[in-house]
N, C-alpha and C. Protein backbone atom coordinates (compact mmCIF):
# COMPACT_ATOMS: atom_id res chain seq x y z
N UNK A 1 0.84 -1.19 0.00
CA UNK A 1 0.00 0.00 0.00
C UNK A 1 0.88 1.25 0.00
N UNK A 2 0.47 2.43 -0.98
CA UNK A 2 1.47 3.40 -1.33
C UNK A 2 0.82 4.19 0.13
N UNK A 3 1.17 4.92 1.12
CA UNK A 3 0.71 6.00 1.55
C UNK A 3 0.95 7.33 1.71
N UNK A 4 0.17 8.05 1.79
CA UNK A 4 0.44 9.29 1.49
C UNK A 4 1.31 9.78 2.49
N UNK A 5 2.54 11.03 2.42
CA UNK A 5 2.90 11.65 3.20
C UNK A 5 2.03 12.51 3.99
N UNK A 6 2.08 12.23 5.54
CA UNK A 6 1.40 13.11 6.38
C UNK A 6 2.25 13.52 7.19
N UNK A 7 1.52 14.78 7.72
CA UNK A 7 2.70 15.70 9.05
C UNK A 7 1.50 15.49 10.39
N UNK A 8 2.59 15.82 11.05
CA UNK A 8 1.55 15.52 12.69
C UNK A 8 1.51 16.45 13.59
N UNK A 9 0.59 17.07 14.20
CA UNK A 9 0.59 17.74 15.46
C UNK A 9 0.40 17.21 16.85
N UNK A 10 1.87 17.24 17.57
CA UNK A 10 1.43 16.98 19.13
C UNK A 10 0.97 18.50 20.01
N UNK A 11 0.13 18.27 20.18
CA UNK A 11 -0.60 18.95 21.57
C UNK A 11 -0.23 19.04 22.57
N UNK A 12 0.98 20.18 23.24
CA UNK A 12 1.69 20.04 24.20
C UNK A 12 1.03 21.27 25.20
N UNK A 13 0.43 21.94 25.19
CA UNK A 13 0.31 23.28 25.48
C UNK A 13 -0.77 23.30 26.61
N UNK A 14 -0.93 22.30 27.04
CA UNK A 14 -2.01 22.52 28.32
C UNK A 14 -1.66 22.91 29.51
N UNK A 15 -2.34 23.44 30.37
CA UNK A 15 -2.38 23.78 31.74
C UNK A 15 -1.34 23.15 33.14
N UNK A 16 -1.80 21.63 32.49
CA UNK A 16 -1.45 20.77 33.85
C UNK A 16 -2.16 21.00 34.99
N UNK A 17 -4.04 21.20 34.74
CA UNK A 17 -4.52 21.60 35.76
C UNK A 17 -4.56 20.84 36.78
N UNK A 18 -4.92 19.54 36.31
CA UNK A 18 -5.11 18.22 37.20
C UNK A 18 -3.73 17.00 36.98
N UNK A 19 -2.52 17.94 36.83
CA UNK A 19 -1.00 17.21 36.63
C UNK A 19 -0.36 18.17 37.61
N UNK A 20 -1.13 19.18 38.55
CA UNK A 20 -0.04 20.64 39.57
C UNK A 20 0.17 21.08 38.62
N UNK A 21 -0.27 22.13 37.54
CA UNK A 21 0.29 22.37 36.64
C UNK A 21 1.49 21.93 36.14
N UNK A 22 1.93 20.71 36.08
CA UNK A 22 3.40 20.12 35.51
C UNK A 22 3.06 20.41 33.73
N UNK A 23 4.29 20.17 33.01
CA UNK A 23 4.18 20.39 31.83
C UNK A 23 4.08 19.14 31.65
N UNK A 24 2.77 18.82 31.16
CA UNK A 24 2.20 17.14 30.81
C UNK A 24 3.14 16.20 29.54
N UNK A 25 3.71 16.99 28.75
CA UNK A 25 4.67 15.92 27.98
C UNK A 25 5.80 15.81 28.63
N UNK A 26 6.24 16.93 29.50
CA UNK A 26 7.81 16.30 29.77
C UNK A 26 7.89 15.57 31.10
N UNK A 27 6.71 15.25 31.62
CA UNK A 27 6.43 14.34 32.69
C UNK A 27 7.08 13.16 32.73
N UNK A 28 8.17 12.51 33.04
CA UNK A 28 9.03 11.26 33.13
C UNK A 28 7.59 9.94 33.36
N UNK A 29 7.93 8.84 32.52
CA UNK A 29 6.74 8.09 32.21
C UNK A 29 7.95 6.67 31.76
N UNK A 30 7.85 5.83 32.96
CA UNK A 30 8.98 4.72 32.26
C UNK A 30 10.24 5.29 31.89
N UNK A 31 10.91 6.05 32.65
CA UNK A 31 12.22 6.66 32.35
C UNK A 31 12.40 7.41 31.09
N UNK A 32 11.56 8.15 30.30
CA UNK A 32 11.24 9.10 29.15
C UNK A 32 10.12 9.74 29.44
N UNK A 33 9.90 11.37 29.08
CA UNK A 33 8.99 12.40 28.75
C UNK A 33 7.70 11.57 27.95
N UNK A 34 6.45 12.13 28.24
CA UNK A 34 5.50 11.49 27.89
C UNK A 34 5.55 11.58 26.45
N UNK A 35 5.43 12.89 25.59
CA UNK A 35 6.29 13.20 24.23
C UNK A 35 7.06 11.71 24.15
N UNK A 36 8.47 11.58 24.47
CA UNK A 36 8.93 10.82 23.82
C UNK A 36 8.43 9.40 23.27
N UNK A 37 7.22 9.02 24.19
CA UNK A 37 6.51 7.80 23.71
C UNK A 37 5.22 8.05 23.19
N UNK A 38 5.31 9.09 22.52
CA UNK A 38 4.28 9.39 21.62
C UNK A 38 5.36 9.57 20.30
N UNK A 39 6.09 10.33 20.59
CA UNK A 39 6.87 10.45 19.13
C UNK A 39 7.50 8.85 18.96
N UNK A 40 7.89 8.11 19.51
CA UNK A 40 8.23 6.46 19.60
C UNK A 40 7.27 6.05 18.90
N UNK A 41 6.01 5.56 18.72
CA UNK A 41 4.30 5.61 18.40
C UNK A 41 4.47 5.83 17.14
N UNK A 42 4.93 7.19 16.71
CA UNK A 42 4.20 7.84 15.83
C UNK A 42 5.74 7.90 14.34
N UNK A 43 7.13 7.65 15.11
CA UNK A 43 8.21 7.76 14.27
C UNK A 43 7.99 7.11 12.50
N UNK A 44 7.48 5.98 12.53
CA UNK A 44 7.36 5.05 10.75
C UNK A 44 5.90 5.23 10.24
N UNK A 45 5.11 6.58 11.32
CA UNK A 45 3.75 6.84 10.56
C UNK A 45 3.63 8.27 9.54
N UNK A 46 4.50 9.22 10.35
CA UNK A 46 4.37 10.23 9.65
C UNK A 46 5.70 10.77 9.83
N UNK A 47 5.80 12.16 8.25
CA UNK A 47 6.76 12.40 8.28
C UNK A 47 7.33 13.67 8.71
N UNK A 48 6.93 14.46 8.87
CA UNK A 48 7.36 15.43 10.41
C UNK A 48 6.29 15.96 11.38
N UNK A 49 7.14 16.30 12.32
CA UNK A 49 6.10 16.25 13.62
C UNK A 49 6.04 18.14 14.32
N UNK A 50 4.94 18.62 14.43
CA UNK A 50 4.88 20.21 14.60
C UNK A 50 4.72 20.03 16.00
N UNK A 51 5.06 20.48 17.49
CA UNK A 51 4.60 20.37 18.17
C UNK A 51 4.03 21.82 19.02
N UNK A 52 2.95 21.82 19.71
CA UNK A 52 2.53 23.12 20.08
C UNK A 52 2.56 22.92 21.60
N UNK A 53 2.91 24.20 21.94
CA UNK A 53 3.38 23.87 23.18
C UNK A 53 3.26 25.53 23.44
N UNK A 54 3.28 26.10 24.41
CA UNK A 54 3.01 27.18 25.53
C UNK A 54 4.16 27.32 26.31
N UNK A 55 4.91 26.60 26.56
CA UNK A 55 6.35 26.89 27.56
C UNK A 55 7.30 25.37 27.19
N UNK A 56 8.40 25.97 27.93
CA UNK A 56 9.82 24.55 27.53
C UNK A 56 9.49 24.85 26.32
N UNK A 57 9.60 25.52 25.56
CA UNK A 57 9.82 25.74 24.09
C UNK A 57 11.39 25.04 23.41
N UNK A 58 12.27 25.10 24.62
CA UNK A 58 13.76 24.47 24.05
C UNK A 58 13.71 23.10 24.41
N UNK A 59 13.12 22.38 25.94
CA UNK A 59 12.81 21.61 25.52
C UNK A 59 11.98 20.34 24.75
N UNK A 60 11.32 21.13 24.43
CA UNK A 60 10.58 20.24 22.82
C UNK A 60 10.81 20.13 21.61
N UNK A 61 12.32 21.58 22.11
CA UNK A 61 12.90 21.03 20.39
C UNK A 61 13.90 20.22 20.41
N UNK A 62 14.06 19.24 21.54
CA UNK A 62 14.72 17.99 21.47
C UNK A 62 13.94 17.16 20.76
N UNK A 63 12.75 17.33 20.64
CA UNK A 63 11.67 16.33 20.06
C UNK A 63 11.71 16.91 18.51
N UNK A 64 11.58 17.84 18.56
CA UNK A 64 11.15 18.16 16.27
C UNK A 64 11.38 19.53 16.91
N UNK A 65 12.01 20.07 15.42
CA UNK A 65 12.66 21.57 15.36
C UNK A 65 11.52 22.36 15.57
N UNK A 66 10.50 21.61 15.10
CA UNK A 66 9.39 22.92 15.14
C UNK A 66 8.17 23.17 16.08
N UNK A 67 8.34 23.72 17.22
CA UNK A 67 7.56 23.92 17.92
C UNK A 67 6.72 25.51 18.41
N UNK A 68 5.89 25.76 17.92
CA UNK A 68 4.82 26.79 17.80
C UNK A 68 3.86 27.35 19.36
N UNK A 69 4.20 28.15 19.90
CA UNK A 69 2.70 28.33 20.72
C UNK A 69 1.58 28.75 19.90
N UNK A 70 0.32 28.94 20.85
CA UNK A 70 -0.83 28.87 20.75
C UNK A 70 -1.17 30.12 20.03
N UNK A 71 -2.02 30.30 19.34
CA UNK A 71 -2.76 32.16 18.84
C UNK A 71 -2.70 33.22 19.32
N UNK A 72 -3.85 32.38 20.09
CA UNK A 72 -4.23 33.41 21.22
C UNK A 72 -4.37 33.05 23.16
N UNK A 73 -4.84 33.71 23.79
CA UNK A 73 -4.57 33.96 25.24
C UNK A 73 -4.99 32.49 26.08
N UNK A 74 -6.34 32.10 25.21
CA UNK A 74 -7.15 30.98 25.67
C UNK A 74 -6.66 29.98 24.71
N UNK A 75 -5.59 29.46 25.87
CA UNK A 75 -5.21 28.10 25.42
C UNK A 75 -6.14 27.06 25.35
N UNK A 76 -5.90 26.17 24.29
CA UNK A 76 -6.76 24.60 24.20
C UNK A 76 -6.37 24.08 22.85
N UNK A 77 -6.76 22.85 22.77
CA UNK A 77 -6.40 22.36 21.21
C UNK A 77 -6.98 22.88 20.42
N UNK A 78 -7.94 23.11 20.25
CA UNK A 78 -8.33 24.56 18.76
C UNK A 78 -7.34 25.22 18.38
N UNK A 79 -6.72 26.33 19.36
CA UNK A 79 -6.20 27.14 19.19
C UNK A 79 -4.49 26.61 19.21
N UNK A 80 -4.03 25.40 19.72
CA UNK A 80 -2.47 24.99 19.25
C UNK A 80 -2.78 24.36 17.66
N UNK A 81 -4.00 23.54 17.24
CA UNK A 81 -4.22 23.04 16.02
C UNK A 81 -4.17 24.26 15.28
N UNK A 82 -4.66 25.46 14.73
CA UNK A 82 -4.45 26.63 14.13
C UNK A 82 -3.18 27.09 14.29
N UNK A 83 -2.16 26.74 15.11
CA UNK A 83 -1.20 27.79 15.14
C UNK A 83 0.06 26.58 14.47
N UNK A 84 -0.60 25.51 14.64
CA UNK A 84 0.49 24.33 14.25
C UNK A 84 0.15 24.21 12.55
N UNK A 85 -0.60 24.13 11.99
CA UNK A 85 -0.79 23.76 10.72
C UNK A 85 -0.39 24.41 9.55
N UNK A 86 -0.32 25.97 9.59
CA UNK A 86 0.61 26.39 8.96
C UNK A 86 1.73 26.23 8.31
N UNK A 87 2.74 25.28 10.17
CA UNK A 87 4.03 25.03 10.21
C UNK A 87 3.95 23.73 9.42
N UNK A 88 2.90 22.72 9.30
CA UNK A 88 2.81 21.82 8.52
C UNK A 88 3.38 21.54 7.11
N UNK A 89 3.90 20.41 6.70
CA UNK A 89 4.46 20.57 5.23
C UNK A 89 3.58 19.65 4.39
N UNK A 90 2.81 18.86 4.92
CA UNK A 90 2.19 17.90 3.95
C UNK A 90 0.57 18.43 4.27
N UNK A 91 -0.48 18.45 2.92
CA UNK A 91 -1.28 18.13 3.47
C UNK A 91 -2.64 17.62 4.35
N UNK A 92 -2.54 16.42 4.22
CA UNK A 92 -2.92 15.75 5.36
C UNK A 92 -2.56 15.85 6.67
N UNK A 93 -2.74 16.09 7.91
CA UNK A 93 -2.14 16.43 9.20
C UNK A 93 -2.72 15.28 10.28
N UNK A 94 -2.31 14.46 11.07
CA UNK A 94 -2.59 13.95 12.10
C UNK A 94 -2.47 14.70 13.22
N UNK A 95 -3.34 14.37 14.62
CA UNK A 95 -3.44 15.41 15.17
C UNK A 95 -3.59 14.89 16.70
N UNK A 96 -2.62 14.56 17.63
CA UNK A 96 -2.65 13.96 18.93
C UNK A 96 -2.19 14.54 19.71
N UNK A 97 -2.74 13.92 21.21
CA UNK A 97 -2.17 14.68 22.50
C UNK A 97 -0.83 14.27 22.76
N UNK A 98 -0.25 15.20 23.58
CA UNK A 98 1.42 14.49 24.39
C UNK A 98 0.98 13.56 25.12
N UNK A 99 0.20 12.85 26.09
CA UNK A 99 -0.40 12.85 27.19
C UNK A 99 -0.85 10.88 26.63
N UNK A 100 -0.56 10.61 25.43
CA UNK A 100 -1.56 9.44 25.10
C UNK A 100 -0.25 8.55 25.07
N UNK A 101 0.35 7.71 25.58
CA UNK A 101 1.95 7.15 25.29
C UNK A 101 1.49 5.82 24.75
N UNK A 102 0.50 5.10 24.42
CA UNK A 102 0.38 3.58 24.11
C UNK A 102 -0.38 3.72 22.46
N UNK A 103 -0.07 4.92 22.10
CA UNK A 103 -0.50 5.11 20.35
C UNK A 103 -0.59 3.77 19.51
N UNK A 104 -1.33 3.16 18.79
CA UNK A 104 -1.40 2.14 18.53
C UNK A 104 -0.57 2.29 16.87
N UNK A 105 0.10 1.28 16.47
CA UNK A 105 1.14 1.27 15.23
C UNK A 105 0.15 1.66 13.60
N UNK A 106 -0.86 1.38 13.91
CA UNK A 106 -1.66 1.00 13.14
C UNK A 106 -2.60 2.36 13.11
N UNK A 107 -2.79 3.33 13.61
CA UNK A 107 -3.29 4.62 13.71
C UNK A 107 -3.47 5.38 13.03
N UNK A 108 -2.69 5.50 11.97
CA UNK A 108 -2.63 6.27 10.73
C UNK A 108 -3.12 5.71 9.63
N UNK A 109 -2.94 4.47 9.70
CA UNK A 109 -3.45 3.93 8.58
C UNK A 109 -5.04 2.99 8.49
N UNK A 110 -5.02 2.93 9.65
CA UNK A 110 -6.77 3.32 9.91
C UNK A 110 -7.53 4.51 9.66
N UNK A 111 -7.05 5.38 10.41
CA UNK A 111 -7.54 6.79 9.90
C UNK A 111 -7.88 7.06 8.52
N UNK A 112 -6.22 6.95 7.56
CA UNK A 112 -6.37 6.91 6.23
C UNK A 112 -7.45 6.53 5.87
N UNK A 113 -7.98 4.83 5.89
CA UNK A 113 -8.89 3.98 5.28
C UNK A 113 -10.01 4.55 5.02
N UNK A 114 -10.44 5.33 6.52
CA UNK A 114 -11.83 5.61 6.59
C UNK A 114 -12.27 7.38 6.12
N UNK A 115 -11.38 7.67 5.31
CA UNK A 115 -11.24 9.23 5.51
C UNK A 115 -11.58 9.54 4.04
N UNK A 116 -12.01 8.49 3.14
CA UNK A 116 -11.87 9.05 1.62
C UNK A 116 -12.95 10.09 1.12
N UNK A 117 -13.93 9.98 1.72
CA UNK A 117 -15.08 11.44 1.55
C UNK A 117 -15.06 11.98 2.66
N UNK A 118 -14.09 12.64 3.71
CA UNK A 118 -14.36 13.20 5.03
C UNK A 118 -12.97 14.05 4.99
N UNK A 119 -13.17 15.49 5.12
CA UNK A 119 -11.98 15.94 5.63
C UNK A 119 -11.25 15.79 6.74
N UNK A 120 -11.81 15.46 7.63
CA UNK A 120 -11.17 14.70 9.40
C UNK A 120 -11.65 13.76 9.36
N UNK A 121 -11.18 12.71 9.81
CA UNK A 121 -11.59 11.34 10.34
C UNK A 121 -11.05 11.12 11.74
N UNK A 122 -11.66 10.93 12.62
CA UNK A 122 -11.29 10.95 13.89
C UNK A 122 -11.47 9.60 14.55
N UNK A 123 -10.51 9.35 15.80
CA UNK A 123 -11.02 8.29 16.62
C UNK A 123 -12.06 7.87 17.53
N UNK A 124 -12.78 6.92 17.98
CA UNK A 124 -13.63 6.93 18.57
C UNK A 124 -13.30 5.42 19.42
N UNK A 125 -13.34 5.59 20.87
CA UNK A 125 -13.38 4.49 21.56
C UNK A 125 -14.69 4.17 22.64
N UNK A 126 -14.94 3.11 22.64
CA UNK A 126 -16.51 2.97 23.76
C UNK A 126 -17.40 4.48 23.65
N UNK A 127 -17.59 5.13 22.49
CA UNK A 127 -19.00 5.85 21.64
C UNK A 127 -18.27 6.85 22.23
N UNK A 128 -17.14 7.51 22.78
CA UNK A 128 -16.28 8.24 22.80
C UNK A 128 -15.41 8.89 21.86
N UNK A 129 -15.53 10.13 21.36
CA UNK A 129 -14.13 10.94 20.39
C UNK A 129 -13.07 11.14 20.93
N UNK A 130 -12.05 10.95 20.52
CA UNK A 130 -10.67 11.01 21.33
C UNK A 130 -9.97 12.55 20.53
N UNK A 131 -9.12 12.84 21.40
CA UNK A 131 -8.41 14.01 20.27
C UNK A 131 -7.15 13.30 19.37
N UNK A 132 -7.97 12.81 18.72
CA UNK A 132 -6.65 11.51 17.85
C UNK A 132 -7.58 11.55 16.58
N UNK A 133 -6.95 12.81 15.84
CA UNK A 133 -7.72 12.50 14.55
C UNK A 133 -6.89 13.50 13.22
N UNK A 134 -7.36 13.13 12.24
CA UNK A 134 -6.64 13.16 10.65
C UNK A 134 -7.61 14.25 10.41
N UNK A 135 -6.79 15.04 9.46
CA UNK A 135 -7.61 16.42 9.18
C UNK A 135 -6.99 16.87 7.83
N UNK A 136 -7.42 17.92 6.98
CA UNK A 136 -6.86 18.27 5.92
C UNK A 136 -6.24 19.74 6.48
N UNK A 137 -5.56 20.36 5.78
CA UNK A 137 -4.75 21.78 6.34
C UNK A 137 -5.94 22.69 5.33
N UNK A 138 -6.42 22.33 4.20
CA UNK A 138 -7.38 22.91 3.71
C UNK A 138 -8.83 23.46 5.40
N UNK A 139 -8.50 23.31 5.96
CA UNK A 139 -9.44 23.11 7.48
C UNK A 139 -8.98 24.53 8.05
N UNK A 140 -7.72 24.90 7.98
CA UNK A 140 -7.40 25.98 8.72
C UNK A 140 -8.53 27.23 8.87
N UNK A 141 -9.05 27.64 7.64
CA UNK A 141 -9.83 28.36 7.74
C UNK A 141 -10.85 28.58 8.46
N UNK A 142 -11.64 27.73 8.80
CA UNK A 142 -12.74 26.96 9.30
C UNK A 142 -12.93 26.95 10.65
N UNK A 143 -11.53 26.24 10.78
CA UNK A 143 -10.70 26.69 12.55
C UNK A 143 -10.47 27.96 13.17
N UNK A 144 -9.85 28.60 12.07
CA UNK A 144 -9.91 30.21 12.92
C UNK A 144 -11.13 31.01 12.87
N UNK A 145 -12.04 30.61 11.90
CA UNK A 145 -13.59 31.47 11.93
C UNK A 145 -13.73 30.94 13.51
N UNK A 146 -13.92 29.73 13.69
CA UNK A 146 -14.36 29.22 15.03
C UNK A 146 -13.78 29.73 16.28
N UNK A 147 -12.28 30.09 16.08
CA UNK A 147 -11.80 30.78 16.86
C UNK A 147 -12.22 32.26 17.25
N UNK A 148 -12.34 32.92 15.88
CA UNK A 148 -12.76 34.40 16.25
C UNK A 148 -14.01 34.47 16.34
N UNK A 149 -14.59 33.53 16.37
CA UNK A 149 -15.99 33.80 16.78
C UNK A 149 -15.89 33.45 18.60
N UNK A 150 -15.08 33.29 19.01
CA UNK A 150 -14.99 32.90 20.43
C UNK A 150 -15.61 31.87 20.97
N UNK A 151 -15.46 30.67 20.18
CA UNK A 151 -15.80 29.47 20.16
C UNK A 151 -14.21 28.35 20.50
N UNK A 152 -13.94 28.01 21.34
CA UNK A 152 -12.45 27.13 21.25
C UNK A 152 -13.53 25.52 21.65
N UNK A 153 -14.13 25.23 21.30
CA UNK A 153 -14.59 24.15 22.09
C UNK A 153 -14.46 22.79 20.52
N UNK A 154 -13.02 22.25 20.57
CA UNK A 154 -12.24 21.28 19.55
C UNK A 154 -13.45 20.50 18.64
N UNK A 155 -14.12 19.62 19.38
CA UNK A 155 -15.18 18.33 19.88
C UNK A 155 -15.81 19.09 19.06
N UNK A 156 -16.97 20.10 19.05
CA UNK A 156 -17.75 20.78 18.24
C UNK A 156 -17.73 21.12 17.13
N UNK A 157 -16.47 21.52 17.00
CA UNK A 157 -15.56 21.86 15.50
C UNK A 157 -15.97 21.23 14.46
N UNK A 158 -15.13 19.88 14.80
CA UNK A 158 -15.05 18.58 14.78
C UNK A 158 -16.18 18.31 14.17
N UNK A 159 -17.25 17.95 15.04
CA UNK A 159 -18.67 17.38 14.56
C UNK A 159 -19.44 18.45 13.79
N UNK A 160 -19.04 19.74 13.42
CA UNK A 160 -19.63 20.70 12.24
C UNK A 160 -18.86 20.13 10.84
N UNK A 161 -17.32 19.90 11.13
CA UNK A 161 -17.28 19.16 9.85
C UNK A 161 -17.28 17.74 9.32
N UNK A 162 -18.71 17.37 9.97
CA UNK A 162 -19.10 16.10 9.27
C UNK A 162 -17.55 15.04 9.19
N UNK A 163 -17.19 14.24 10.38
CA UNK A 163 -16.14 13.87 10.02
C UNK A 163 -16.46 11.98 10.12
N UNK A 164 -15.38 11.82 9.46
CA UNK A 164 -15.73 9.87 9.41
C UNK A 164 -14.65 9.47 11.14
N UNK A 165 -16.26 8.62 11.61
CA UNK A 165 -15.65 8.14 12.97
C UNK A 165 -15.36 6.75 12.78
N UNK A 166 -14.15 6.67 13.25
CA UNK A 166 -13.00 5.08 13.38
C UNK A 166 -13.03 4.39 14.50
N UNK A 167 -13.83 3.59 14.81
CA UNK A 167 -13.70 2.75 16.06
C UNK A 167 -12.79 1.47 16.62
N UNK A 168 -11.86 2.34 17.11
CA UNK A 168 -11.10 1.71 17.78
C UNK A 168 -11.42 0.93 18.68
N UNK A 169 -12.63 0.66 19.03
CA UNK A 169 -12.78 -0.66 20.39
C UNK A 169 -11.59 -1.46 20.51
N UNK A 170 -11.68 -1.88 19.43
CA UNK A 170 -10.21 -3.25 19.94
C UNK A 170 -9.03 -3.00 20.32
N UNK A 171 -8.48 -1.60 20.26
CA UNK A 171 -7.68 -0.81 20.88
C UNK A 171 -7.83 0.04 21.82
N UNK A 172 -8.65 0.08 21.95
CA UNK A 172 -9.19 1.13 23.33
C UNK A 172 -8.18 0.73 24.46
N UNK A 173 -6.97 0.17 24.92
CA UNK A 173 -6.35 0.40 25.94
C UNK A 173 -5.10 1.61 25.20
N UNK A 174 -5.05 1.45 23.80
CA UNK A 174 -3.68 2.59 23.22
C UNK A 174 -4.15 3.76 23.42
N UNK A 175 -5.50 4.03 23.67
CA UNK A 175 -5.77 5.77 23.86
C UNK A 175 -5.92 5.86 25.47
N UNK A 176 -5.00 5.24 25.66
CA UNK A 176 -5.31 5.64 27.50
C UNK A 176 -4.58 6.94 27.56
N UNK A 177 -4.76 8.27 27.84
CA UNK A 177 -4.39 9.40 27.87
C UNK A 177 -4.43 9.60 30.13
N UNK A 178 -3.08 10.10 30.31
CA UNK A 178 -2.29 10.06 31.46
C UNK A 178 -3.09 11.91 32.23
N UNK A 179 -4.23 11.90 32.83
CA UNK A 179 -4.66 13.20 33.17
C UNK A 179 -4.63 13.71 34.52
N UNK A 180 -4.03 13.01 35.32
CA UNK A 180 -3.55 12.76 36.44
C UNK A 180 -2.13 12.28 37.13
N UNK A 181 -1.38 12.79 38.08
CA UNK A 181 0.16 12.42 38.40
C UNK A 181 -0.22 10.95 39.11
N UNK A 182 -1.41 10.32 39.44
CA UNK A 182 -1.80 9.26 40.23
C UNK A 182 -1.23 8.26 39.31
N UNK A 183 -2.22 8.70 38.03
CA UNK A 183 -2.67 7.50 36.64
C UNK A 183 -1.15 7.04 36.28
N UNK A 184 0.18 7.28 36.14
CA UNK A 184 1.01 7.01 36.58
C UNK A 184 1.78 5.58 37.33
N UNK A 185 0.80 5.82 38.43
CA UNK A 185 1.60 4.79 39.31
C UNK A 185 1.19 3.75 38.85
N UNK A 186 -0.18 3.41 38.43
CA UNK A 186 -0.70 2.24 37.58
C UNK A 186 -0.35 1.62 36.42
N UNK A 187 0.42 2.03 36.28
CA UNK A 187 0.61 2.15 34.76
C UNK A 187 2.20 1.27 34.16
């Protein structure tokens, strides 16, 4: 199977409301930054990686040269997805959290499958959307109307543009996303 070149956005730029505000990718996770086992995940799927991020700007460019903050004031993934896609070179864009370290190998090319009349195709686990989804950069536009209309709410976006949902059930333990310093010890 030929596949297309895609670029990726990690989602680094959150709060750490319910992490003490820690910076949620560079959180040590199995002796590596949560980042690093997402970029591990994601290394033979796509071919460069944008990451958005709000602070440690130097260190995330241990991870990919290119790391972007957010637009504007009100951080969230809306607003790192708009500020990352630009920096994009291919595209098609994949689009995941730092925060998800058990990415399944097979992720992209699921996505692909189901995406041929849908500009996003997104994941879905137990009737759940995950923020793990394929998008076109043709989208940017779309995204920042939503933005300046003072709308950041991702999920909504999302479901205005009619997107094809991928059910991951049988993987539903790879989107375990780490939202807590507890979730951790289990792990």
């Amino acid at each position: 199977m030929n596949t297309p070149s895609v670029s990726c956005i990690i989602l680094a730029g959150g709060e750490g409301r319910r992490f003490h505000h820690a910076d949620k990718g560079l959180v040590e996770f199995n002796g590596q930054p949560l980042i690093a086992h997402v970029m591990a995940a994601l290394k033979h799927q796509v071919d460069d990686v944008v990451i958005s991020a709000n602070r440690n700007f130097e260190r995330y460019r241990a991870f990919s040269p290119s790391v972007v903050p957010d637009v504007n004031e009100k951080h969230g993934p809306l607003s790192g997805i708009v500020a990352a896609l630009p920096v994009c070179r291919h595209e098609q864009v994949l689009v995941v959290p730092c925060d998800m370290p058990f990415l399944p190998d097979d992720l992209l090319a699921r996505l692909l499958a189901g995406s041929a009349q849908h500009d996003i195709s997104i994941a879905e686990v137990q009737d759940r959307l995950q923020l793990v989804l394929l998008m076109h950069k043709s989208l940017l536009a779309s995204a920042q109307d939503r933005l300046a209309a003072g709308d950041y709410r991702l999920m909504q976006w999302v479901k205005a543009c009619s997107p094809a949902v991928i059910n991951f059930d049988d993987r539903a333990a790879a989107f375990k996303n780490i939202n807590e310093a507890r979730e951790l010890d289990g792990l």
